[in-house]
Structure formats: structure tokens, C-alpha cells
Protein backbone atom coordinates (compact mmCIF):
# COMPACT_ATOMS: atom_id res chain seq x y z
CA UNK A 1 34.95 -13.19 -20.54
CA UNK A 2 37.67 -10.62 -20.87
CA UNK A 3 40.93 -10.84 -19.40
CA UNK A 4 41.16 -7.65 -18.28
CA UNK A 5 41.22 -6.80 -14.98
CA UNK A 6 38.24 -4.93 -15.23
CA UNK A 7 36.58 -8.09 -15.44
CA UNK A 8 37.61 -9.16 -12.01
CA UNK A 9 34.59 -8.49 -9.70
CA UNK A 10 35.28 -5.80 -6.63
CA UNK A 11 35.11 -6.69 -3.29
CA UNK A 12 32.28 -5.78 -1.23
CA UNK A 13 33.39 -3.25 1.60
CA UNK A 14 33.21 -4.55 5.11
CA UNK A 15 31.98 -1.01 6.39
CA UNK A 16 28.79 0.44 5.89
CA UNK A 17 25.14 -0.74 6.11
CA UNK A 18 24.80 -4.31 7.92
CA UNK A 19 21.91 -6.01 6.51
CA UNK A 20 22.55 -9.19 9.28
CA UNK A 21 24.37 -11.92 7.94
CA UNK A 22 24.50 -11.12 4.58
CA UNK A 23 27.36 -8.78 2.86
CA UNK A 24 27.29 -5.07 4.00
CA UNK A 25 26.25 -2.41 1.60
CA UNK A 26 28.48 0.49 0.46
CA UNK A 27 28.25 3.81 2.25
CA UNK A 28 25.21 6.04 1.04
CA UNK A 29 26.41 9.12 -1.45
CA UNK A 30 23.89 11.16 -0.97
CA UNK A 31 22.94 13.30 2.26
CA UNK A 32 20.16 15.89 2.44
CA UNK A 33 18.58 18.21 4.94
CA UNK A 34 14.91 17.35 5.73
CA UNK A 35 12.10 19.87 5.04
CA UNK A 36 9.35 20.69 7.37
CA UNK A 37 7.01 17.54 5.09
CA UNK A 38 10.33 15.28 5.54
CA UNK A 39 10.10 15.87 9.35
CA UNK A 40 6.21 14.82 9.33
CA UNK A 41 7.35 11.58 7.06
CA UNK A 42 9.96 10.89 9.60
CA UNK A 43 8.11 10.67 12.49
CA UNK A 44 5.50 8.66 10.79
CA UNK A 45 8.41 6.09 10.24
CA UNK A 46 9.61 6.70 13.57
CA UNK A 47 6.08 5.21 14.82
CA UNK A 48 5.56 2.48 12.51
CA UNK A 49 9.71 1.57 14.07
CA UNK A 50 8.84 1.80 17.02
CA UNK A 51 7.62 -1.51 19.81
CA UNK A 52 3.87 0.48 19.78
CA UNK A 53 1.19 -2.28 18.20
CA UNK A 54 -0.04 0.58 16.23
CA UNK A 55 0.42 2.23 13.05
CA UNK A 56 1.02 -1.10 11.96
CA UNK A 57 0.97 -2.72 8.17
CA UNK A 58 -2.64 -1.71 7.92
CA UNK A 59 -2.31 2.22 8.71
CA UNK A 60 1.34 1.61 6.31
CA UNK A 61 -1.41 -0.07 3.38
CA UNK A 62 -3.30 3.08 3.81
CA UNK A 63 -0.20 5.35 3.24
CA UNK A 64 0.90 3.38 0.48
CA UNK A 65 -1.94 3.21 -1.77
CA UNK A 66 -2.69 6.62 -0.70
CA UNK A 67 0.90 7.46 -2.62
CA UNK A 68 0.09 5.51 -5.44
CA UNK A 69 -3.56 7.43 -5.85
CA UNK A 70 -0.74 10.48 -6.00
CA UNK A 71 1.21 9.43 -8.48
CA UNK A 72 -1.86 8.47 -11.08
CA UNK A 73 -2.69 12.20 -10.53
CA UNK A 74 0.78 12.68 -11.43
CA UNK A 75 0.32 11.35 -14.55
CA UNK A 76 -2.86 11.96 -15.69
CA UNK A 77 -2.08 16.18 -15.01
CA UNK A 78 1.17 15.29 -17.13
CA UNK A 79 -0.51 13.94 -19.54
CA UNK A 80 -3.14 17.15 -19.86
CA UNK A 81 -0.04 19.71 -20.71
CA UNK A 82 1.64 16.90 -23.56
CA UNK A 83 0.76 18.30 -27.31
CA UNK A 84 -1.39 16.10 -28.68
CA UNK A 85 -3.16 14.32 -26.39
CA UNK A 86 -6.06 16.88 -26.56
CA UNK A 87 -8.79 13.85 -27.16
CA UNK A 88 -7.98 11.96 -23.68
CA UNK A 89 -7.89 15.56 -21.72
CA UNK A 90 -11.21 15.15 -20.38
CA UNK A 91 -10.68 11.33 -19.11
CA UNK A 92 -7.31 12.42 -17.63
CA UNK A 93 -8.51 14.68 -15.66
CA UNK A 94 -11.32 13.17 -14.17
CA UNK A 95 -8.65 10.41 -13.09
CA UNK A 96 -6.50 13.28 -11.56
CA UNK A 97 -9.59 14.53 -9.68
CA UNK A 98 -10.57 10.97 -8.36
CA UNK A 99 -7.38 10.00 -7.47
CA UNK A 100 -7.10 13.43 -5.27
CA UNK A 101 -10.36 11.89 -3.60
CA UNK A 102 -9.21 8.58 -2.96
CA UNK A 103 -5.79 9.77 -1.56
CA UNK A 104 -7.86 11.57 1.17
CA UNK A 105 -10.22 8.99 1.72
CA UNK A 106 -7.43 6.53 1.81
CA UNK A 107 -5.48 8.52 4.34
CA UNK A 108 -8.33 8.41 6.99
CA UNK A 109 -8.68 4.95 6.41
CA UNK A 110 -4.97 4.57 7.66
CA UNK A 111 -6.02 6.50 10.84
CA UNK A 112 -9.07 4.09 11.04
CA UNK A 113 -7.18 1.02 10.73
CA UNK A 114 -5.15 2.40 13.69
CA UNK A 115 -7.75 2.82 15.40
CA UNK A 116 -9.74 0.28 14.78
CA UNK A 117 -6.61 -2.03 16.09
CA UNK A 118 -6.82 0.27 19.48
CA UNK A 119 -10.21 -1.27 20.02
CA UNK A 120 -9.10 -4.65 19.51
CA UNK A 121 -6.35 -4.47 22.02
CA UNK A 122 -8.92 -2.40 24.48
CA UNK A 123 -11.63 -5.09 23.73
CA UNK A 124 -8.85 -8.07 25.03
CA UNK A 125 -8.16 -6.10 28.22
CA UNK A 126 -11.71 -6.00 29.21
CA UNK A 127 -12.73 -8.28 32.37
CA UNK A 128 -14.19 -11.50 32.18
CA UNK A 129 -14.70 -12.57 35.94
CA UNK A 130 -17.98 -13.12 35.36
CA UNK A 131 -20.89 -14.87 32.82
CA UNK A 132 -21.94 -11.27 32.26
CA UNK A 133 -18.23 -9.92 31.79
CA UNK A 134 -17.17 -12.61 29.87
CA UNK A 135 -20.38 -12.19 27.29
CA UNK A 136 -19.60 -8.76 27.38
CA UNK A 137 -16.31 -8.78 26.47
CA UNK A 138 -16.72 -11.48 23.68
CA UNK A 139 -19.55 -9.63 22.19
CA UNK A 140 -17.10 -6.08 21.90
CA UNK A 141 -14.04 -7.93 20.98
CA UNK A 142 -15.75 -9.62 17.85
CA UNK A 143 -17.18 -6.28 16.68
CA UNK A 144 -13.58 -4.71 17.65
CA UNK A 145 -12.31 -7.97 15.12
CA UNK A 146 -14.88 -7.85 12.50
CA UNK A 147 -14.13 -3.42 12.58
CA UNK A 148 -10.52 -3.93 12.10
CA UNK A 149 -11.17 -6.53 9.26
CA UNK A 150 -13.49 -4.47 7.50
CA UNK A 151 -11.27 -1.58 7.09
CA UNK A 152 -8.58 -2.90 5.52
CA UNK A 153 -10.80 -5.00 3.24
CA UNK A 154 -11.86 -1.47 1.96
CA UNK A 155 -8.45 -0.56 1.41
CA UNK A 156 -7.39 -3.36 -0.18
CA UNK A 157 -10.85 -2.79 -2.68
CA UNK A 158 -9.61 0.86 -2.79
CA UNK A 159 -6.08 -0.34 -4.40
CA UNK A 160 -7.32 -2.73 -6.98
CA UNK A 161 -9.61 0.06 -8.38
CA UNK A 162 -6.88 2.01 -8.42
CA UNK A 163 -4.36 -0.28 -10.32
CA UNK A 164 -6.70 -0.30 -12.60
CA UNK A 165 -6.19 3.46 -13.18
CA UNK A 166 -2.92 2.93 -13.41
CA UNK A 167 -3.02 0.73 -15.94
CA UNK A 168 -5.42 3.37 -18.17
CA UNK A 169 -2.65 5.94 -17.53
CA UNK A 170 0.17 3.79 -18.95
CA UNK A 171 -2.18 2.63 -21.90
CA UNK A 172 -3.22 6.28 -22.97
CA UNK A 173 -1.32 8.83 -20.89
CA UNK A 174 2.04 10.36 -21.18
CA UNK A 175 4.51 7.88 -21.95
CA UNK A 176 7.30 9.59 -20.73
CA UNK A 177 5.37 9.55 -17.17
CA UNK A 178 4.80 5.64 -17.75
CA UNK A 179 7.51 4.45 -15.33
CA UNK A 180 5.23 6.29 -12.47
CA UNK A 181 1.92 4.53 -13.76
CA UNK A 182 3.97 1.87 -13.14
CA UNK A 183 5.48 2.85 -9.61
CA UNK A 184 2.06 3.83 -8.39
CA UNK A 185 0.34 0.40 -9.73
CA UNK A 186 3.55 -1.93 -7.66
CA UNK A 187 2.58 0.85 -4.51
CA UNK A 188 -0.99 -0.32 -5.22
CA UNK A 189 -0.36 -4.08 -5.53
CA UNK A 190 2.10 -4.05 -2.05
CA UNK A 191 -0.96 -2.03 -0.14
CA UNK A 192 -3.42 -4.25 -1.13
CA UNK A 193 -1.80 -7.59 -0.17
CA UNK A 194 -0.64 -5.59 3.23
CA UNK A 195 -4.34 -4.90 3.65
CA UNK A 196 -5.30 -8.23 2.89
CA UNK A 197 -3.32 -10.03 5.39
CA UNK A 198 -4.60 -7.66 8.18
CA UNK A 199 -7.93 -8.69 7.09
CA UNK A 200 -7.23 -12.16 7.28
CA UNK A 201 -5.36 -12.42 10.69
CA UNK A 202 -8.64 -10.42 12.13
CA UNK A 203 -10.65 -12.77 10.66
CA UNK A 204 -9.40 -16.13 11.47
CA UNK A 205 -10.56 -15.62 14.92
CA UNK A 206 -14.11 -14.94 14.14
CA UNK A 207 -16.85 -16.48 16.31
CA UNK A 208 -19.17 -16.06 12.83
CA UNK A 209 -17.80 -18.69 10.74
CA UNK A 210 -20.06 -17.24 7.90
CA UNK A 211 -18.98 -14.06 8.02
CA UNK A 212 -15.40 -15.24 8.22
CA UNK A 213 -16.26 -17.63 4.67
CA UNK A 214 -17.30 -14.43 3.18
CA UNK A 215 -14.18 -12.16 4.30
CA UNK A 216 -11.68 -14.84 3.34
CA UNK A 217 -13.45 -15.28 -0.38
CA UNK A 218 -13.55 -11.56 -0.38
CA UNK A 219 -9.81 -11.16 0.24
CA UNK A 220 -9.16 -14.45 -2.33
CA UNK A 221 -10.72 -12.04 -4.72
CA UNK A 222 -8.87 -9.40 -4.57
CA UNK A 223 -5.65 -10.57 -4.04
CA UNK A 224 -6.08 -12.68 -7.74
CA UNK A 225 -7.29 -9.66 -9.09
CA UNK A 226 -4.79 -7.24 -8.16
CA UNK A 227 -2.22 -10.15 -9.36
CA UNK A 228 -3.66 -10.10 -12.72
CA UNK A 229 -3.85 -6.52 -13.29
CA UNK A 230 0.16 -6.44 -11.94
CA UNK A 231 0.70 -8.55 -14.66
CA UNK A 232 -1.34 -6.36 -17.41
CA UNK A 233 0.42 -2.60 -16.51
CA UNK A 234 3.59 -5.24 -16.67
CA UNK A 235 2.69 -5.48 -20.37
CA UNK A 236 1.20 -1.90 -21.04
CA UNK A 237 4.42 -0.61 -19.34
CA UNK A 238 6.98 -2.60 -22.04
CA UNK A 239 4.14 -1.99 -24.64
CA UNK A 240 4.54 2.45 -23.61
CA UNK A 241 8.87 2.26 -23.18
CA UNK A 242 9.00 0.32 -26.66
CA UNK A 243 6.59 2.18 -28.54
């Protein structure tokens, strides 16, 4: 260790972002002016800050795999104007085109989930004074449960496929785009887990204990699955920087 005392370590400032008990962060550099798309971002976040039940983690799994569909289009068009990569031009842009699908389809599944979580909470408020109220109401909340299960278990499907994309574009797209095969597969991996867990606190309550078996093995699935392929574009990635 050097003597010098640029080797001493700096203190952390006491001003700036408080992140609880732990040491406060230094002052952000960098301040822009948010654009018109910003302002539609924003208040998304606003909502998903706010003490409302919904968007919640599911509608946010949505949003984030629907990012990391994005950013495999990203690639894949990248990878269409790079010299000499003529022979994977077809494949790449089939993946662009699919991935434009999926972000769509995965954006209405975020306003599903939302809505599908609406139910719930309308299904719980429902009276049950009587036999015939009480049947009623335990017969819509479990469809209300098993509907807000289901469609973040197709999310969470939606985002393994599409790690697996990502892993194709790191393998044999641009490399110089590799670090955003990379972002969109870790986007990918964090929506599918979110979507999982949504599926699994739905689903623990459950009067069909088969149907409940089958969701949780479902969700086991995936969530080895989209650990394993992590672990592959980990490899491809080091594999496409090194090369």
C-alpha cells in the first residue's frame, strides 16, 4: 500500500442522499429537463410510489421485461447494419420483429395484472352475511385469485423465452451491443422472479390445492430456468467482451 496520501480513503459526505442508516451518498452531477416520454415514465413511478395497492410488482414485471424485449430489438437491428454479419441478418431480424410483439403484449399484461389485482381487492369487499353471500363471494374471490396468478405466470413464461433471446444476441449479434444483451437478459431475470412471487402469494390461498401444486411447480420451473440461462449470457457475455 502506498504511502501517499492518495492512498488515504476520502470521507463520505454527510449531505446528500440518505439511504437510512447507512452512509449518505454524494450529491447527483447530473440534472436534466424531462421530455414529454420522461413525464409519462414519471408518473408511472409516481403510482407504483404511491400508498395505492395497484400498479404493484406485477404491473412493474410487466414494464420490465417489456424493456428488456426493447433492448434485444436493440441489438438484433444493430447487429443488421454491422459489415459482416450478412449470414445472421435474417435471424436478427426476426428477433427484432418478435421482440416488438412481445413488448406490446407484455405491456397489456402489466395493465392486466393491475387489473386483475382490482378484482381481488373488489372480490374481498363483497358481503358475506349470508350462506348464499358467503358462497358467492368465495366462488369470485378464487377466480379473482387464480386470474391474478395466472397473469403473472405468463409473464414470468414471457421473460424466460426472452432471456433466451438474449442470450442468441450476445452469442451471434453485435458484440459491441453485447453489454445490452446483457442488460436486457438481468431486466428479464428481475421481471420474472417479480412475476413469480405475485404468482405465488395469489396462490397460497387457493381453495384448489391441485391447482395450487401445479402453479407452485410451474413457478419452481421457471424460476430454475431463468437462473440457469442468467448464468449462460453470464458466460456468452465474457466469452463476446474477450473475444
Amino acid at each position: 500500500m502506498s504511502d501517499t496520501p492518495d492512498a488515504v480513503p476520502q470521507e463520505r459526505p454527510t449531505e446528500g442522499w440518505s439511504t437510512g442508516k447507512s452512509a449518505a451518498l454524494p450529491q447527483p452531477t447530473i440534472s436534466v429537463d424531462v421530455p414529454l416520454g420522461g413525464q409519462r415514465l414519471q408518473r408511472f413511478l409516481d403510482e407504483l410510489a404511491s400508498d395505492a395497492p395497484t400498479p404493484g410488482g406485477g404491473a412493474w414485471a410487466g414494464i420490465a421485461a417489456a424493456a428488456g424485449a426493447s433492448l434485444i430489438a436493440m441489438v438484433a437491428r444493430l447487429t443488421l447494419k454491422k459489415k459482416g454479419y450478412e449470414e445472421v441478418a435474417g435471424r436478427m431480424a426476426a428477433i427484432a420483429e418478435e421482440c416488438d410483439e412481445e413488448r406490446h403484449i407484455l405491456i397489456g399484461l402489466a395493465d392486466r395484472d393491475a387489473a386483475a389485482y382490482r378484482d381481488v381487492m373488489a372480490a374481498y369487499r363483497l358481503p358475506k352475511d349470508t350462506p348464499e353471500q358467503e358462497h358467492t363471494r368465495a366462488f369470485t374471490l378464487q377466480r379473482a385469485l387464480e386470474n391474478a396468478a395466472d397473469v403473472p405466470l405468463e409473464v414470468a413464461r414471457r421473460s424466460v423465452y426472452l432471456m433466451g433471446l438474449a442470450e442468441e444476441a450476445i452469442q451471434t449479434g453485435n458484440p459491441n451491443a453485447a453489454s445490452d444483451a446483457y442488460s436486457a437478459a438481468a431486466a428479464l431475470h428481475a421481471a420474472a422472479l417479480s412475476a413469480l412471487a405475485n404468482v405465488d402469494i395469489n396462490a397460497i390461498t387457493f381453495v384448489d390445492k391441485t391447482r395450487q401444486r401445479e402453479l407452485s411447480e410451474s413457478a419452481n420451473s421457471l424460476r430454475n430456468r431463468a437462473q440457469s440461462i442468467l448464468r449462460e449470457v453470464g458466460d456468452a457475455f465474457v466469452i463476446a467482451v474477450h473475444a
